[in-house]
N, C-alpha and C. Protein backbone atom coordinates (compact mmCIF):
# COMPACT_ATOMS: atom_id res chain seq x y z
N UNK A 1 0.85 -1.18 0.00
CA UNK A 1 0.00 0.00 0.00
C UNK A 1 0.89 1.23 0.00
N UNK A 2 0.70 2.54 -0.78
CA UNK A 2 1.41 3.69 -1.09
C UNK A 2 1.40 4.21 0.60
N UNK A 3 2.17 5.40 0.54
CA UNK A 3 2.23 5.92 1.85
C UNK A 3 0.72 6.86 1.57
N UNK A 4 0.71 7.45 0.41
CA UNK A 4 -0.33 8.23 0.24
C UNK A 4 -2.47 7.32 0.65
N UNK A 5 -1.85 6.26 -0.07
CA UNK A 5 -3.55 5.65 0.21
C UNK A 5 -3.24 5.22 1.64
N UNK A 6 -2.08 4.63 2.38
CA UNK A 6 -2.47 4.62 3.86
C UNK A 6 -2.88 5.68 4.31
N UNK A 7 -1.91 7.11 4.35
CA UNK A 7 -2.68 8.08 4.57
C UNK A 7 -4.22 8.48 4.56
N UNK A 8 -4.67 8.44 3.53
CA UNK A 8 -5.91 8.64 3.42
C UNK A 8 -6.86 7.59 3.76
N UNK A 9 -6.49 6.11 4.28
CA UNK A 9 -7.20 5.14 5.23
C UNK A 9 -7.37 5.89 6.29
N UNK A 10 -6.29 6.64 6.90
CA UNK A 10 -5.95 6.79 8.44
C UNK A 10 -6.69 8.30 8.79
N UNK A 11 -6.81 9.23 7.50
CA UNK A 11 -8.21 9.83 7.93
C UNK A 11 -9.32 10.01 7.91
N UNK A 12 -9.46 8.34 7.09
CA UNK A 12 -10.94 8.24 6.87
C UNK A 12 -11.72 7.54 8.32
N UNK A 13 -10.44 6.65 8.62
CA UNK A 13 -10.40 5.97 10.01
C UNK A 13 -11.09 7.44 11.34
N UNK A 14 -10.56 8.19 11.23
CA UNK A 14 -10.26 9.34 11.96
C UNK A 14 -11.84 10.04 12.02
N UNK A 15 -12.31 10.20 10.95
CA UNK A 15 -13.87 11.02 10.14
C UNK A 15 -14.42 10.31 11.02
N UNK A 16 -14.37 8.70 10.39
CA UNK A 16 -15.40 7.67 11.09
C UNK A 16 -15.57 8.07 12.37
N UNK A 17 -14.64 7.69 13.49
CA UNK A 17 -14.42 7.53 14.60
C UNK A 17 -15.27 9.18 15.25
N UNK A 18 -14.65 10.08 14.48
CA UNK A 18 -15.39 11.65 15.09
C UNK A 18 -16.81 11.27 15.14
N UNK A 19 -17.19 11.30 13.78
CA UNK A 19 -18.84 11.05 13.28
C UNK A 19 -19.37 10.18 14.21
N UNK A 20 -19.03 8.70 14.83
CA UNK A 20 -19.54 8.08 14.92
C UNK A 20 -19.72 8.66 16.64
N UNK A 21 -18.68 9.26 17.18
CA UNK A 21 -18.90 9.68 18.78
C UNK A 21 -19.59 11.37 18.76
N UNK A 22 -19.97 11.60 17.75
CA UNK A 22 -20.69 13.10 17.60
C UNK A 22 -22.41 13.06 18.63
N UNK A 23 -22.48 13.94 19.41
CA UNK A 23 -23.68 14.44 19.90
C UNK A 23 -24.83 14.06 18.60
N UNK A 24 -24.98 14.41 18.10
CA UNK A 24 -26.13 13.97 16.99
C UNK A 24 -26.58 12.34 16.54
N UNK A 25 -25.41 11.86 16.46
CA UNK A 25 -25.19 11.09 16.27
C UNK A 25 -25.93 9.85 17.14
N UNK A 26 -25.14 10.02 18.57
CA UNK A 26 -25.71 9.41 19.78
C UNK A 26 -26.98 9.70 19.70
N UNK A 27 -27.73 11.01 19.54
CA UNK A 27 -29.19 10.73 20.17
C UNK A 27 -29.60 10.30 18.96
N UNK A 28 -29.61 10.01 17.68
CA UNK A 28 -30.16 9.28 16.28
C UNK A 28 -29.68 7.65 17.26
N UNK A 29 -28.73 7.27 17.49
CA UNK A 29 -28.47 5.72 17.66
C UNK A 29 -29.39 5.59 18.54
N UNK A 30 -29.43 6.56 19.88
CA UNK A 30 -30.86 6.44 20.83
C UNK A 30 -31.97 6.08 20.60
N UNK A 31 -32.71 6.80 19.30
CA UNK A 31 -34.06 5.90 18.53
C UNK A 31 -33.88 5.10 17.70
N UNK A 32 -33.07 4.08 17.58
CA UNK A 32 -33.41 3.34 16.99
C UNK A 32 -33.28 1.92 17.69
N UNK A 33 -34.09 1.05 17.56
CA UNK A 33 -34.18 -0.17 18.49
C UNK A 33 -33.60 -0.66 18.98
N UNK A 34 -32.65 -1.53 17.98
CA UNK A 34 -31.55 -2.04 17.93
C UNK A 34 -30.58 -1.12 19.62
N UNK A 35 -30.53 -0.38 19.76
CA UNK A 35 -29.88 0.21 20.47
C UNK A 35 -30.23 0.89 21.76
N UNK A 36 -31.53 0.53 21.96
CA UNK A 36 -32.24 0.89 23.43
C UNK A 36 -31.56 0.44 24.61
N UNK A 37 -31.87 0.44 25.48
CA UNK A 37 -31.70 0.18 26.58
C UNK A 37 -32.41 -0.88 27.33
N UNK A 38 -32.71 -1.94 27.46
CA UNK A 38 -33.46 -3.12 27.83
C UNK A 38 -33.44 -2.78 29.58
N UNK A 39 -34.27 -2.53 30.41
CA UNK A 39 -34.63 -2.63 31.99
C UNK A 39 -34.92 -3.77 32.51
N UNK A 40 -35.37 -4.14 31.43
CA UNK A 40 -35.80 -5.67 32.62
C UNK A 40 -35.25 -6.77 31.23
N UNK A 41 -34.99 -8.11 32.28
CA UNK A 41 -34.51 -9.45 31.40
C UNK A 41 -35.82 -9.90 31.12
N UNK A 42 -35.61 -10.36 29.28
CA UNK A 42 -37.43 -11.53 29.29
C UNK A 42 -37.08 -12.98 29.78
N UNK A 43 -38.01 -13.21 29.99
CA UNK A 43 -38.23 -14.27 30.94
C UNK A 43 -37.47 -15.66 30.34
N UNK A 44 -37.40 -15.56 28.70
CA UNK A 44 -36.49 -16.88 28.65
C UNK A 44 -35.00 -16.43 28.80
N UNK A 45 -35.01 -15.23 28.62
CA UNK A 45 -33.29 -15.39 29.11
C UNK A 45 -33.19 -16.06 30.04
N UNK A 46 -33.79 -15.10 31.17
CA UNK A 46 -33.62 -15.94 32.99
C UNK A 46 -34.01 -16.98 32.75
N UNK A 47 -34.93 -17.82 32.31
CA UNK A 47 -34.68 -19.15 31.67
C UNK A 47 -33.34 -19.64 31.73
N UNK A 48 -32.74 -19.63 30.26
CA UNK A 48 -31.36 -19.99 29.79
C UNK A 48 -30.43 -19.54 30.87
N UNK A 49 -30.49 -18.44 31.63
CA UNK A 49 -29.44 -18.53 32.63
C UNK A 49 -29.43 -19.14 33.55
N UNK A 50 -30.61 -19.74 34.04
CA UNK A 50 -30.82 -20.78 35.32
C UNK A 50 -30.22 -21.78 34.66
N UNK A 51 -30.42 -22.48 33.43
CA UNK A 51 -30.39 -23.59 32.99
C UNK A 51 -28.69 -23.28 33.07
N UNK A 52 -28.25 -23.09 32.46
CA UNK A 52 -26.75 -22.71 32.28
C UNK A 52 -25.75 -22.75 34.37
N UNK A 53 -26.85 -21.93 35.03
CA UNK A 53 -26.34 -21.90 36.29
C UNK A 53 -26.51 -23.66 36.54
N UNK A 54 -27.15 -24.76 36.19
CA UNK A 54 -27.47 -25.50 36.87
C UNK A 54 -26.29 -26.35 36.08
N UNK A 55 -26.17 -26.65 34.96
CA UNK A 55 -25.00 -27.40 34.25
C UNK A 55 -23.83 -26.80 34.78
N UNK A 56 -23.20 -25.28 35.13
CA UNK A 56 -22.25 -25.63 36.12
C UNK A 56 -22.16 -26.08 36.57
N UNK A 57 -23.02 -26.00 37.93
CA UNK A 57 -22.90 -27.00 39.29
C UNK A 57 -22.62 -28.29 39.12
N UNK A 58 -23.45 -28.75 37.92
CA UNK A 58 -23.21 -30.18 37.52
C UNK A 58 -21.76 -30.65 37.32
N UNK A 59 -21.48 -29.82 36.20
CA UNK A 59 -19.83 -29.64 35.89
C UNK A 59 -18.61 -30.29 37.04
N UNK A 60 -18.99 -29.45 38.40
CA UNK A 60 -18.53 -28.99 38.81
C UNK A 60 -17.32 -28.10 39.11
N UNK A 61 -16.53 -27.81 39.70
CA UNK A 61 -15.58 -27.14 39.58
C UNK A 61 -14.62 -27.03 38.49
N UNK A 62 -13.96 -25.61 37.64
CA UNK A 62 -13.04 -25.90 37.26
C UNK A 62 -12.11 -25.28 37.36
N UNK A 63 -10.58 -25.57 36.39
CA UNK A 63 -9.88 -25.19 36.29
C UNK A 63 -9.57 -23.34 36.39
N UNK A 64 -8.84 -22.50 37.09
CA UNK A 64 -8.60 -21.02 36.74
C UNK A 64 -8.30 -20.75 35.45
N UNK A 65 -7.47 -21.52 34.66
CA UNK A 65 -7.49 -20.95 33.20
C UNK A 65 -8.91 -21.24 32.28
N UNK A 66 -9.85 -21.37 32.90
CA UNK A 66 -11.06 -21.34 32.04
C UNK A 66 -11.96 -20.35 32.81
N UNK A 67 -11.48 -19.96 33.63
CA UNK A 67 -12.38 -19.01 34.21
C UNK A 67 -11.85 -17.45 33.88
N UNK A 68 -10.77 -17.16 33.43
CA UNK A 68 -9.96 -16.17 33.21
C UNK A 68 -9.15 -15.78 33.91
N UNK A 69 -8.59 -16.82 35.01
CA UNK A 69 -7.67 -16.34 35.82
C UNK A 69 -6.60 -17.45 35.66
């Protein structure tokens, strides 16, 4: 790649990044769904997370390098 077209990646990179953290911007991402704010869990999540809490236990214990430590 030329020095010139990296260049001009690196301030298109730059535009993006402004545009995308701009005041206007944020409150447009605010209405649109995709991007709300959820308050409460639906009920099959908490579902799937019980279920998931209970196959741990089953598991039982493991290793720190699978836990992230």
């Amino acid at each position: 790649m030329s020095r010139e077209k990296a260049d001009s990646n690196e301030i298109l990179r730059q535009e993006i990044r402004k545009q995308l953290g701009s005041a206007p911007t944020r409150r447009f991402a605010r209405t649109l769904p995709l991007f709300r704010i959820e308050h409460h869990m639906p009920e099959r999540f908490l579902t799937l997370m019980a279920e998931l809490d209970r196959a741990e236990a089953e598991a039982g214990p493991t290793s720190g390098a699978s836990k992230g430590g």
